[in-house]
N, C-alpha and C. Protein backbone atom coordinates (compact mmCIF):
# COMPACT_ATOMS: atom_id res chain seq x y z
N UNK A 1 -6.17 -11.16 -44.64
CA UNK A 1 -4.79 -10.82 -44.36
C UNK A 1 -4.51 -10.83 -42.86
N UNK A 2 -5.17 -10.49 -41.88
CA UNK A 2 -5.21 -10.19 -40.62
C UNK A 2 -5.35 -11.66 -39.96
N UNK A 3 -5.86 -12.90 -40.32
CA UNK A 3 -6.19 -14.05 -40.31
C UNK A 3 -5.45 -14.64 -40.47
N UNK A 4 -4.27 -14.14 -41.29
CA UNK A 4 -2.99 -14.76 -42.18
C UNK A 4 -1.75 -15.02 -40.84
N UNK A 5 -1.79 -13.52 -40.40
CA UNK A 5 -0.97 -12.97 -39.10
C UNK A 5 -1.75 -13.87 -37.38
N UNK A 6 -2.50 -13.22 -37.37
CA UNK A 6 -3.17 -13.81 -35.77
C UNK A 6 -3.39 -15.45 -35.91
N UNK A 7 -3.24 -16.52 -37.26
CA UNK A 7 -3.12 -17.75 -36.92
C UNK A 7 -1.51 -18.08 -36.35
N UNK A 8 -1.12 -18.24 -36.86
CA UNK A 8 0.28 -18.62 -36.08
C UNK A 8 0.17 -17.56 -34.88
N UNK A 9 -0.07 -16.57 -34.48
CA UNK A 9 -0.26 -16.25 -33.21
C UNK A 9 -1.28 -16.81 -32.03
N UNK A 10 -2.25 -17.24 -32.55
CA UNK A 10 -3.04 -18.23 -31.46
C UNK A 10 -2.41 -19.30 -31.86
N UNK A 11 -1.87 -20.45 -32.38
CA UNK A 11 -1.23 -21.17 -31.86
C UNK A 11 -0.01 -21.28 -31.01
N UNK A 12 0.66 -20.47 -31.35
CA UNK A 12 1.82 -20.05 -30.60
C UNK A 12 1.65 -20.00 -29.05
N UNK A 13 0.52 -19.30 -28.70
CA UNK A 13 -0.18 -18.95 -27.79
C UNK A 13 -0.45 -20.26 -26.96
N UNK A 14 -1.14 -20.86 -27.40
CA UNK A 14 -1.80 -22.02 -27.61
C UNK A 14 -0.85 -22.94 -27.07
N UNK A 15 0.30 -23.21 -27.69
CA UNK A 15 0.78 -24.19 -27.52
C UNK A 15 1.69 -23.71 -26.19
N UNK A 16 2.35 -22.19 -25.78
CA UNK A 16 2.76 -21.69 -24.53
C UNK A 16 1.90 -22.56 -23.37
N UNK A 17 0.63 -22.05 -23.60
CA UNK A 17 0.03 -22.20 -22.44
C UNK A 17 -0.39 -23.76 -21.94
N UNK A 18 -0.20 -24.53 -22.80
CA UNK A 18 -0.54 -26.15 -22.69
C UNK A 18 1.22 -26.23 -22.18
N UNK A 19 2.04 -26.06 -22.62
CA UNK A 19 3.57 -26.35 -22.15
C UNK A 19 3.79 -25.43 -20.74
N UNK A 20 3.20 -24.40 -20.67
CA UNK A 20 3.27 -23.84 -19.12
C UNK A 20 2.32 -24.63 -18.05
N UNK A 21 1.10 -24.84 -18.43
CA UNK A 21 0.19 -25.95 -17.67
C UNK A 21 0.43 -26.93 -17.17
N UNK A 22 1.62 -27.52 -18.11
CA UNK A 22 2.39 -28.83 -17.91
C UNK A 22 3.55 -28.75 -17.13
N UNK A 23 3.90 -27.64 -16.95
CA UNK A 23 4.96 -27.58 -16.10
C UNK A 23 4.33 -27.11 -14.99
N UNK A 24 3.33 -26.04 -14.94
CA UNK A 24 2.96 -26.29 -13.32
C UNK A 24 2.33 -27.26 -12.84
N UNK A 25 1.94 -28.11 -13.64
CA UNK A 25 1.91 -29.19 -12.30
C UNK A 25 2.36 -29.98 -12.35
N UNK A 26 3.84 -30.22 -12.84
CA UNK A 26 4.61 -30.41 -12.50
C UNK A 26 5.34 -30.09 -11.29
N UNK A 27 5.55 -29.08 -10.97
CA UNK A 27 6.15 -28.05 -9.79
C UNK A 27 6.09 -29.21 -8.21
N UNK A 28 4.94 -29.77 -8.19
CA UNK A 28 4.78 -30.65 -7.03
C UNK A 28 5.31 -31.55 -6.49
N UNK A 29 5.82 -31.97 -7.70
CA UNK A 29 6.84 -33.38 -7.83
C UNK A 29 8.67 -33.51 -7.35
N UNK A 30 9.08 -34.15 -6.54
CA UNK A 30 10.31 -33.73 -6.44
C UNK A 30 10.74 -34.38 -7.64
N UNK A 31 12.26 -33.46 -8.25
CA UNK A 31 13.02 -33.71 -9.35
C UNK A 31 13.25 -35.38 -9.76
N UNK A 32 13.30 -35.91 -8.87
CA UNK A 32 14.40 -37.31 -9.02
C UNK A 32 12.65 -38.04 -9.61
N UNK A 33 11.42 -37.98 -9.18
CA UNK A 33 10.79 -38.69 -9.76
C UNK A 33 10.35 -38.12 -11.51
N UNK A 34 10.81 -39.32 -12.22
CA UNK A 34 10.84 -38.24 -13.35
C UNK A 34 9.56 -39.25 -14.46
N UNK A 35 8.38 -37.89 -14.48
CA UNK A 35 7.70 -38.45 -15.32
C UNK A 35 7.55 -38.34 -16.91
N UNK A 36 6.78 -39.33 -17.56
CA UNK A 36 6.77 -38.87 -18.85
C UNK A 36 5.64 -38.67 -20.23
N UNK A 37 4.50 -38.37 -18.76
CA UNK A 37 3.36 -37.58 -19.34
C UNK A 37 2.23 -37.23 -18.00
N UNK A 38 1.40 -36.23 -18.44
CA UNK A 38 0.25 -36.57 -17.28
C UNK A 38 -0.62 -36.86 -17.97
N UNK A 39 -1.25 -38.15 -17.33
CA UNK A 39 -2.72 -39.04 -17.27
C UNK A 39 -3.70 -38.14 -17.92
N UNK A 40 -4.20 -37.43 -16.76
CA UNK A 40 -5.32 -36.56 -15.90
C UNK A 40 -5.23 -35.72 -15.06
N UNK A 41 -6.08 -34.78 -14.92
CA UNK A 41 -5.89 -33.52 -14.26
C UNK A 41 -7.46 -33.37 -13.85
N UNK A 42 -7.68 -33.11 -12.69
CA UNK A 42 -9.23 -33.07 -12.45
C UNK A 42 -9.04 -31.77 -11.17
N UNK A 43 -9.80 -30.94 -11.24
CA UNK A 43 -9.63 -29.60 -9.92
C UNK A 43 -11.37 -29.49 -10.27
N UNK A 44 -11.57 -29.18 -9.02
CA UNK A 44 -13.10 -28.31 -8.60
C UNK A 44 -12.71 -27.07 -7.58
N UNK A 45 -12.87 -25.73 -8.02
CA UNK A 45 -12.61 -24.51 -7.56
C UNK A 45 -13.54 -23.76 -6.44
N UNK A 46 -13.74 -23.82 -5.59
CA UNK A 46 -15.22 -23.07 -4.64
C UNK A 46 -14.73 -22.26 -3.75
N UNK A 47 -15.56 -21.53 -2.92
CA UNK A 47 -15.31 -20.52 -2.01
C UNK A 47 -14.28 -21.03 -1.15
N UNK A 48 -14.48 -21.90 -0.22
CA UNK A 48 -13.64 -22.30 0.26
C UNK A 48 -12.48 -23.04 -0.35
N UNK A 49 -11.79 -22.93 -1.53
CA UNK A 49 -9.91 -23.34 -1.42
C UNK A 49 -10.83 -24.28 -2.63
N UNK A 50 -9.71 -25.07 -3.73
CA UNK A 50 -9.87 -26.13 -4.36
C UNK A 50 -9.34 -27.17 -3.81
N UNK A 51 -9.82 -28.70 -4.73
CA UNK A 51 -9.34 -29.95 -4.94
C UNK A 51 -9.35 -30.30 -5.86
N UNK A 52 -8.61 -31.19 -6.29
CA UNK A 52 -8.45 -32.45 -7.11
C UNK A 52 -7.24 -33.15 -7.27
N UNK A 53 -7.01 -33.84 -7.90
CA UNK A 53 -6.30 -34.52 -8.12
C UNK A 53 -5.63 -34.76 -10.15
N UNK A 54 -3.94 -34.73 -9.78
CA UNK A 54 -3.32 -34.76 -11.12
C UNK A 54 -2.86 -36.31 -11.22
N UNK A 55 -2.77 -37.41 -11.90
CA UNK A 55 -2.31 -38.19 -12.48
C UNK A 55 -1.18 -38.70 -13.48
N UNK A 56 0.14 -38.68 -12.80
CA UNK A 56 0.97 -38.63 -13.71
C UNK A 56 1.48 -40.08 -14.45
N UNK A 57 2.08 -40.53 -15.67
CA UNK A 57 2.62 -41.56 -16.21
C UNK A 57 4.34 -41.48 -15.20
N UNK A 58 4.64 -42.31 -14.61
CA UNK A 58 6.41 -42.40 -14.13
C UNK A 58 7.01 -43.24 -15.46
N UNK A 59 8.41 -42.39 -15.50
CA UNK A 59 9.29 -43.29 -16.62
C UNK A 59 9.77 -44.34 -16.32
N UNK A 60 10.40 -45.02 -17.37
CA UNK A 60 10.39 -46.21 -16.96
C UNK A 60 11.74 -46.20 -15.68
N UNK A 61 13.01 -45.48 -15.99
CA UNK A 61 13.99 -45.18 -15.47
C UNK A 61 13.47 -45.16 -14.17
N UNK A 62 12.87 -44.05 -13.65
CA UNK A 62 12.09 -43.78 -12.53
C UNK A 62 11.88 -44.97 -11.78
N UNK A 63 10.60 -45.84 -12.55
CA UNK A 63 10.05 -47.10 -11.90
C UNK A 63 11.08 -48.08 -11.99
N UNK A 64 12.09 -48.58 -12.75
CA UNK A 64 13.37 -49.63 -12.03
C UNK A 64 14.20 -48.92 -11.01
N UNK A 65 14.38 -47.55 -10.70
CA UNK A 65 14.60 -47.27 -9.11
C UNK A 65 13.91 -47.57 -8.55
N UNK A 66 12.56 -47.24 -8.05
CA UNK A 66 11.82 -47.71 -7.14
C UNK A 66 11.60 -49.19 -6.42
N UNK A 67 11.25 -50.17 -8.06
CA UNK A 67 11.37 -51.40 -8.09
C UNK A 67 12.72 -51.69 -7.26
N UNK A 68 13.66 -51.47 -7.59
CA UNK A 68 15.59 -51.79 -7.00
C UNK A 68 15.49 -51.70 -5.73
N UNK A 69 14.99 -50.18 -5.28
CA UNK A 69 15.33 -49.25 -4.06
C UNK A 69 13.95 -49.60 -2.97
N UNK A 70 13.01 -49.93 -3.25
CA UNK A 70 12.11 -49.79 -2.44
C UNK A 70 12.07 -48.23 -2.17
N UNK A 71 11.12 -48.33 -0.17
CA UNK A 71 11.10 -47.09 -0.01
C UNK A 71 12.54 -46.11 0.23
N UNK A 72 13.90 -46.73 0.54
CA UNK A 72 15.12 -46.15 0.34
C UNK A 72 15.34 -45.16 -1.12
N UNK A 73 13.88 -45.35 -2.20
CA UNK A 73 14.44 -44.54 -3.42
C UNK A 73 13.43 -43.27 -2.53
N UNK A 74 12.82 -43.16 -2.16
CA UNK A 74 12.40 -42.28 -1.76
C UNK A 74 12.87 -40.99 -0.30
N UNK A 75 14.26 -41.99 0.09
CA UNK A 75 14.41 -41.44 1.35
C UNK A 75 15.15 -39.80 1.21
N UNK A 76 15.49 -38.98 0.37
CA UNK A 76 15.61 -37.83 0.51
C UNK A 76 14.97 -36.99 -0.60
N UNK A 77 13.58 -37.83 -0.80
CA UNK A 77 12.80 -36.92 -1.82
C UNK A 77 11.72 -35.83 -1.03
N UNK A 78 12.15 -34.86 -0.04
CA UNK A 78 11.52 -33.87 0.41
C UNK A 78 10.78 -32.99 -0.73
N UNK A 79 11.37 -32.18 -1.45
CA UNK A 79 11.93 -31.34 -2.12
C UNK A 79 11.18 -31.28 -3.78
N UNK A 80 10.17 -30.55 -3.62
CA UNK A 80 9.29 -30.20 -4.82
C UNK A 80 10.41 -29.56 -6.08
N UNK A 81 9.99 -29.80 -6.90
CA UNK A 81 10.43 -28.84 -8.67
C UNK A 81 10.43 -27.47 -8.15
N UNK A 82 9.13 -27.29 -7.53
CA UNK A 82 8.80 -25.85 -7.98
C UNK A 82 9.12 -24.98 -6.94
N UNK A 83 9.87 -25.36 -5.69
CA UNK A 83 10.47 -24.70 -4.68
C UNK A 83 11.76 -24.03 -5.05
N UNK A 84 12.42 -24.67 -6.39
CA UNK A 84 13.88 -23.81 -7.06
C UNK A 84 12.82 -22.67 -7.60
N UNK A 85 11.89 -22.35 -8.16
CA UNK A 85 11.46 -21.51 -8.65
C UNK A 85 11.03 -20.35 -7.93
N UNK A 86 11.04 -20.50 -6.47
CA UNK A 86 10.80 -19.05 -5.76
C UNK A 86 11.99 -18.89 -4.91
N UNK A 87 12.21 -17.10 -4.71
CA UNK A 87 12.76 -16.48 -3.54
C UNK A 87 12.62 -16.52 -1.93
N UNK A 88 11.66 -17.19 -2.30
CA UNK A 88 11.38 -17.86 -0.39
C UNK A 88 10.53 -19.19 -0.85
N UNK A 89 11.09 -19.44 0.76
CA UNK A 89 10.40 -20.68 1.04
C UNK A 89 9.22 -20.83 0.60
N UNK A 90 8.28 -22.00 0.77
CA UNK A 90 6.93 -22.26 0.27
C UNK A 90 6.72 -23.70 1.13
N UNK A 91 5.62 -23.65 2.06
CA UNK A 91 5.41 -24.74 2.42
C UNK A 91 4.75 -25.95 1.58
N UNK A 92 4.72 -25.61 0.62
CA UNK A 92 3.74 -26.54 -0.43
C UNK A 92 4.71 -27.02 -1.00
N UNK A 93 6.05 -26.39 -1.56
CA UNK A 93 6.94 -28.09 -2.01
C UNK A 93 7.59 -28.35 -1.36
N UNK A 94 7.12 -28.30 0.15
CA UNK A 94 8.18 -29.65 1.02
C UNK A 94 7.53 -30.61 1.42
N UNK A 95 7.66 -31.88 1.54
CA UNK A 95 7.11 -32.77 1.77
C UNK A 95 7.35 -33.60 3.03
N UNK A 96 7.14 -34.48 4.04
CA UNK A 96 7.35 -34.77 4.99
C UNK A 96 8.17 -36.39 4.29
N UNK A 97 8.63 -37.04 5.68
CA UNK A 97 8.84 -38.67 5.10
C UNK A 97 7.77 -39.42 4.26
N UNK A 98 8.26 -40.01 3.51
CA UNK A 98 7.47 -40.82 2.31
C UNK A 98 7.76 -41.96 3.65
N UNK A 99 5.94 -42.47 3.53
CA UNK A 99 6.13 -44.37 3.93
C UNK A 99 5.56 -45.02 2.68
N UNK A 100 5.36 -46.31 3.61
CA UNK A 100 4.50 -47.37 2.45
C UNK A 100 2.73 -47.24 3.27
N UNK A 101 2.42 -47.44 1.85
CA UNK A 101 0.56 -47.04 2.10
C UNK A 101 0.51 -49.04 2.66
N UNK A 102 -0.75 -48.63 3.60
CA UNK A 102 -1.78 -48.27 3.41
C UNK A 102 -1.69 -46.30 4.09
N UNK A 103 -2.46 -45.66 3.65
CA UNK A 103 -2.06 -43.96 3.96
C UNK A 103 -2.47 -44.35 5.22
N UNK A 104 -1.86 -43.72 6.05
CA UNK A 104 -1.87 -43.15 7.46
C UNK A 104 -2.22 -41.96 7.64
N UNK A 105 -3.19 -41.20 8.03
CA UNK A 105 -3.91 -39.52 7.88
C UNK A 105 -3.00 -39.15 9.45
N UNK A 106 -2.55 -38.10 9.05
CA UNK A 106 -2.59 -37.13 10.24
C UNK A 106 -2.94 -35.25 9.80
N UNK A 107 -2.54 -34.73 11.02
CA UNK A 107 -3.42 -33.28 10.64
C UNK A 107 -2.05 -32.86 9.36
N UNK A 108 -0.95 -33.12 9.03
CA UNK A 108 -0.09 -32.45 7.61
C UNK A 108 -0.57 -33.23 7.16
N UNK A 109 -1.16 -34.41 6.95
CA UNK A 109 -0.94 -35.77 5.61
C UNK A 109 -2.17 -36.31 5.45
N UNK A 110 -3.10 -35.39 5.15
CA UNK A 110 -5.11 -36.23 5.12
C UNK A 110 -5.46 -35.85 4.06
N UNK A 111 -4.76 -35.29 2.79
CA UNK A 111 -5.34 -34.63 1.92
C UNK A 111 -5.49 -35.46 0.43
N UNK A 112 -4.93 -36.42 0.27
CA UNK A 112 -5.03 -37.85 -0.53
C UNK A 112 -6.72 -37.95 -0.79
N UNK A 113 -7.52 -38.50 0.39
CA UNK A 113 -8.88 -39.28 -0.27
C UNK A 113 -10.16 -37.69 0.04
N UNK A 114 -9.35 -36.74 0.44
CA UNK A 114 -10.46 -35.03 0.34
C UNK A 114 -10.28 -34.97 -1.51
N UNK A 115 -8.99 -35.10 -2.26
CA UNK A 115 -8.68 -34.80 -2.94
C UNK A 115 -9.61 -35.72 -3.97
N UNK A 116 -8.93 -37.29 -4.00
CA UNK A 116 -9.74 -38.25 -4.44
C UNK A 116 -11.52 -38.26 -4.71
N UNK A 117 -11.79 -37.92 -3.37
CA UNK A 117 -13.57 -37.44 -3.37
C UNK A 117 -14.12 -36.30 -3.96
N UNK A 118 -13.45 -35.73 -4.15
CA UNK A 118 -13.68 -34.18 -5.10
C UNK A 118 -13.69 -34.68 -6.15
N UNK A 119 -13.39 -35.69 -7.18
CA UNK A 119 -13.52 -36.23 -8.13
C UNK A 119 -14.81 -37.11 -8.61
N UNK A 120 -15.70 -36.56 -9.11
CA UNK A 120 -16.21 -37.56 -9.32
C UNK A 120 -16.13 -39.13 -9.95
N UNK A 121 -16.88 -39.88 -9.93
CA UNK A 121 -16.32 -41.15 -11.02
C UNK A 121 -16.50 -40.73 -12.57
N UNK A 122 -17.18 -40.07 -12.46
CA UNK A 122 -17.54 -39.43 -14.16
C UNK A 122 -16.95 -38.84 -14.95
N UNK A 123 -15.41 -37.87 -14.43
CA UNK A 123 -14.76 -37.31 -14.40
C UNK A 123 -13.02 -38.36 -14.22
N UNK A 124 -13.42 -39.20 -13.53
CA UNK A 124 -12.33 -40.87 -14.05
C UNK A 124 -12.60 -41.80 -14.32
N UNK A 125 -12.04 -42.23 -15.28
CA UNK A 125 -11.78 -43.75 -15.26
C UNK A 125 -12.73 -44.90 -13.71
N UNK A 126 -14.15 -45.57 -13.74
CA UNK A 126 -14.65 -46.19 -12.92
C UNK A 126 -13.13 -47.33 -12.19
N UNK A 127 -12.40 -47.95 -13.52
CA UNK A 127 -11.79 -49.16 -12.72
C UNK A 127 -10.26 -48.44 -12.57
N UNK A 128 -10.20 -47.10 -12.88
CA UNK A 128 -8.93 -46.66 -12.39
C UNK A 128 -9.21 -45.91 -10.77
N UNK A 129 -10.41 -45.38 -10.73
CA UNK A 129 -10.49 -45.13 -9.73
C UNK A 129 -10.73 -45.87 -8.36
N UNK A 130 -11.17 -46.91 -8.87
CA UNK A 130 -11.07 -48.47 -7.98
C UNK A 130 -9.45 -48.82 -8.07
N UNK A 131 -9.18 -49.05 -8.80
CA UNK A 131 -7.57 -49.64 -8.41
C UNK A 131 -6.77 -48.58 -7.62
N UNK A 132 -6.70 -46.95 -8.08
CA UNK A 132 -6.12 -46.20 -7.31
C UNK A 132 -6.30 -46.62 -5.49
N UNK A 133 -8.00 -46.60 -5.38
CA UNK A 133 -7.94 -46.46 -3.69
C UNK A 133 -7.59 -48.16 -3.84
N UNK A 134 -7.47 -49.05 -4.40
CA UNK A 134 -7.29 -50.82 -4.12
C UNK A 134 -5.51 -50.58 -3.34
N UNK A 135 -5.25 -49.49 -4.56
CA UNK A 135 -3.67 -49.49 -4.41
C UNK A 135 -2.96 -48.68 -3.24
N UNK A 136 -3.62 -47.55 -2.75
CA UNK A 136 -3.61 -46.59 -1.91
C UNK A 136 -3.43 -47.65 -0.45
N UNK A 137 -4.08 -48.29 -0.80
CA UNK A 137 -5.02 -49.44 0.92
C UNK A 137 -3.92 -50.47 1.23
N UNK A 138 -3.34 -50.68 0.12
CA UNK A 138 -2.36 -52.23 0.17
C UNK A 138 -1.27 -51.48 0.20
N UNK A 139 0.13 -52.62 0.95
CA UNK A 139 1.28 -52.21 1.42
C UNK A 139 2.19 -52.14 0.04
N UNK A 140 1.69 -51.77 -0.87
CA UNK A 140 2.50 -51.92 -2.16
C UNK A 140 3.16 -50.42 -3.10
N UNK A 141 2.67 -49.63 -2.26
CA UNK A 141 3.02 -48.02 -2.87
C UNK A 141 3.68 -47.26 -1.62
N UNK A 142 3.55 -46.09 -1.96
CA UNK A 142 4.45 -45.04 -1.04
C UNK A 142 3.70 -43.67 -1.23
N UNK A 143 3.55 -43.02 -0.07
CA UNK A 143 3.35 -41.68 0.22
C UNK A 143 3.88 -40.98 0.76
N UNK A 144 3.57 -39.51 0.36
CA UNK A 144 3.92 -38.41 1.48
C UNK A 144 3.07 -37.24 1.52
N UNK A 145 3.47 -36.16 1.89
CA UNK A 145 2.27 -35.05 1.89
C UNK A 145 3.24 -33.87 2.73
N UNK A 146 1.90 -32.83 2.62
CA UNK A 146 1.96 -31.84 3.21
C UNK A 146 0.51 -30.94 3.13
N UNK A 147 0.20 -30.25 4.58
CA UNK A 147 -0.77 -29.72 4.75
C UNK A 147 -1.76 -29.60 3.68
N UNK A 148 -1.53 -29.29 2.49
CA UNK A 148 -2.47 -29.02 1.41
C UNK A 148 -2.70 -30.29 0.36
N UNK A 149 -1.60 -31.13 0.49
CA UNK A 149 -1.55 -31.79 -0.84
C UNK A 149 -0.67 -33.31 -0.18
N UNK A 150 -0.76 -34.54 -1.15
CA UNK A 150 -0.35 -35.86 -1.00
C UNK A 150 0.00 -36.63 -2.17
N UNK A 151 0.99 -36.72 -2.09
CA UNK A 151 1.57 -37.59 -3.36
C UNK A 151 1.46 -38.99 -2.99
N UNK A 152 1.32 -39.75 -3.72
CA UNK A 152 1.02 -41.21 -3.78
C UNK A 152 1.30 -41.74 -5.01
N UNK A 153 2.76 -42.67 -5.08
CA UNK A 153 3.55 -43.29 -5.80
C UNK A 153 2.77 -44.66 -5.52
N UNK A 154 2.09 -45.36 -7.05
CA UNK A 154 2.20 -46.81 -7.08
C UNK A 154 2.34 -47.61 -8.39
N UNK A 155 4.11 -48.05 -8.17
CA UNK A 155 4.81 -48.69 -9.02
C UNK A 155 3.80 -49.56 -9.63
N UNK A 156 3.00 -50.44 -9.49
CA UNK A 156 2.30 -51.03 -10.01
C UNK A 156 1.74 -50.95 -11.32
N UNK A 157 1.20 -49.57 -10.82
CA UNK A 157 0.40 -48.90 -11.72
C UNK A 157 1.18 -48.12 -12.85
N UNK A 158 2.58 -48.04 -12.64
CA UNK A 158 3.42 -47.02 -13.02
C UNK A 158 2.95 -45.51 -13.45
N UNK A 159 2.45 -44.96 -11.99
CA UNK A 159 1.91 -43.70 -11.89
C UNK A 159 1.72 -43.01 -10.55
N UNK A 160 2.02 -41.67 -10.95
CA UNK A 160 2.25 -41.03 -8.92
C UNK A 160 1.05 -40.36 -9.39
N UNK A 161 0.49 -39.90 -8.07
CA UNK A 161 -0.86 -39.28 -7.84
C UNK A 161 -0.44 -37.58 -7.02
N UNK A 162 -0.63 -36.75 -7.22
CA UNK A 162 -0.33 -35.49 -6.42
C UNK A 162 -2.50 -35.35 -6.40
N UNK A 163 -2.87 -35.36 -4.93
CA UNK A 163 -4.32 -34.96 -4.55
C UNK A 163 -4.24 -34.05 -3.47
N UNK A 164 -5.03 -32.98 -4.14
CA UNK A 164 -5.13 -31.86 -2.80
C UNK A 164 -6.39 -31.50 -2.11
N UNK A 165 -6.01 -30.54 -1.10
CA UNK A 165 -7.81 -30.11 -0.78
C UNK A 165 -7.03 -29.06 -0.25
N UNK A 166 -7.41 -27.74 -0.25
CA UNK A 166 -7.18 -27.05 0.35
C UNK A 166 -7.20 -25.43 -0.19
């Protein structure tokens, strides 16, 4: 009888916490890029701060802006999801100017291949993780960042990358 009650309660449960998961990491992403699943999700947690890297699917909507707009679809995408969600500021969903890769590191914007390397290959896809850095390197995608974290849009692939270290 008790078995009868607490099943639909662990799923319920269950299914909260996979739909809250999904929305935080979401949070990283500014609004206008709109995806319509995540890939992969890979984090390693240690004393010093985590990394990894999330993998999202872009819609298709999404990717014929980009395709249309070039980097102009990106020119006032500062502005994380998850910065409407707090009472103050947060330096983590603002983002600096998006360019075109190949990535350019500086001390806000190095956190892309810390993030990437925290991954093992075992833990991705061998020829996705080759095409990611193939794609990262060539003038064919777009980035941006901030101190902790780096998004990396490549239409190609029809998929943005959010990688952190920090």
């Amino acid at each position: 009888m008790i078995a009868l009650f607490l099943m639909p309660v662990l799923v319920f449960t269950w299914i909260f916490s996979v739909l809250k998961k999904e929305r935080d990491l979401k949070k990283v992403l500014p609004k206008e890029i709109r995806v319509s699943k995540i890939i992969s999700t890979y984090e390693k947690i240690g004393l010093g701060g985590g990394c990894g890297i999330t993998i999202y699917k872009i819609s298709p909507h999404t990717i014929g802006q980009i395709n249309k707009q070039g980097l102009d679809f990106f020119k006032n995408l500062k502005v994380a999801r998850g910065s409407e969600l707090l009472e103050k500021q947060s330096p983590y969903y603002f983002y600096q100017d998006w360019r075109k890769t190949p990535i350019q590191e500086n001390k806000n914007n190095k956190n892309f291949w810390f993030g990437l390397s925290c991954v093992n290959q075992k833990d991705l896809n061998k020829s996705l993780f080759e095409k990611i850095i193939q794609e990262a390197n060539e003038a064919n995608s777009y980035y941006t960042g901030h101190k902790e974290g780096q998004l990396v849009v490549i239409p190609s692939m029809r998929i943005v990358i959010f990688a952190y270290s920090g």
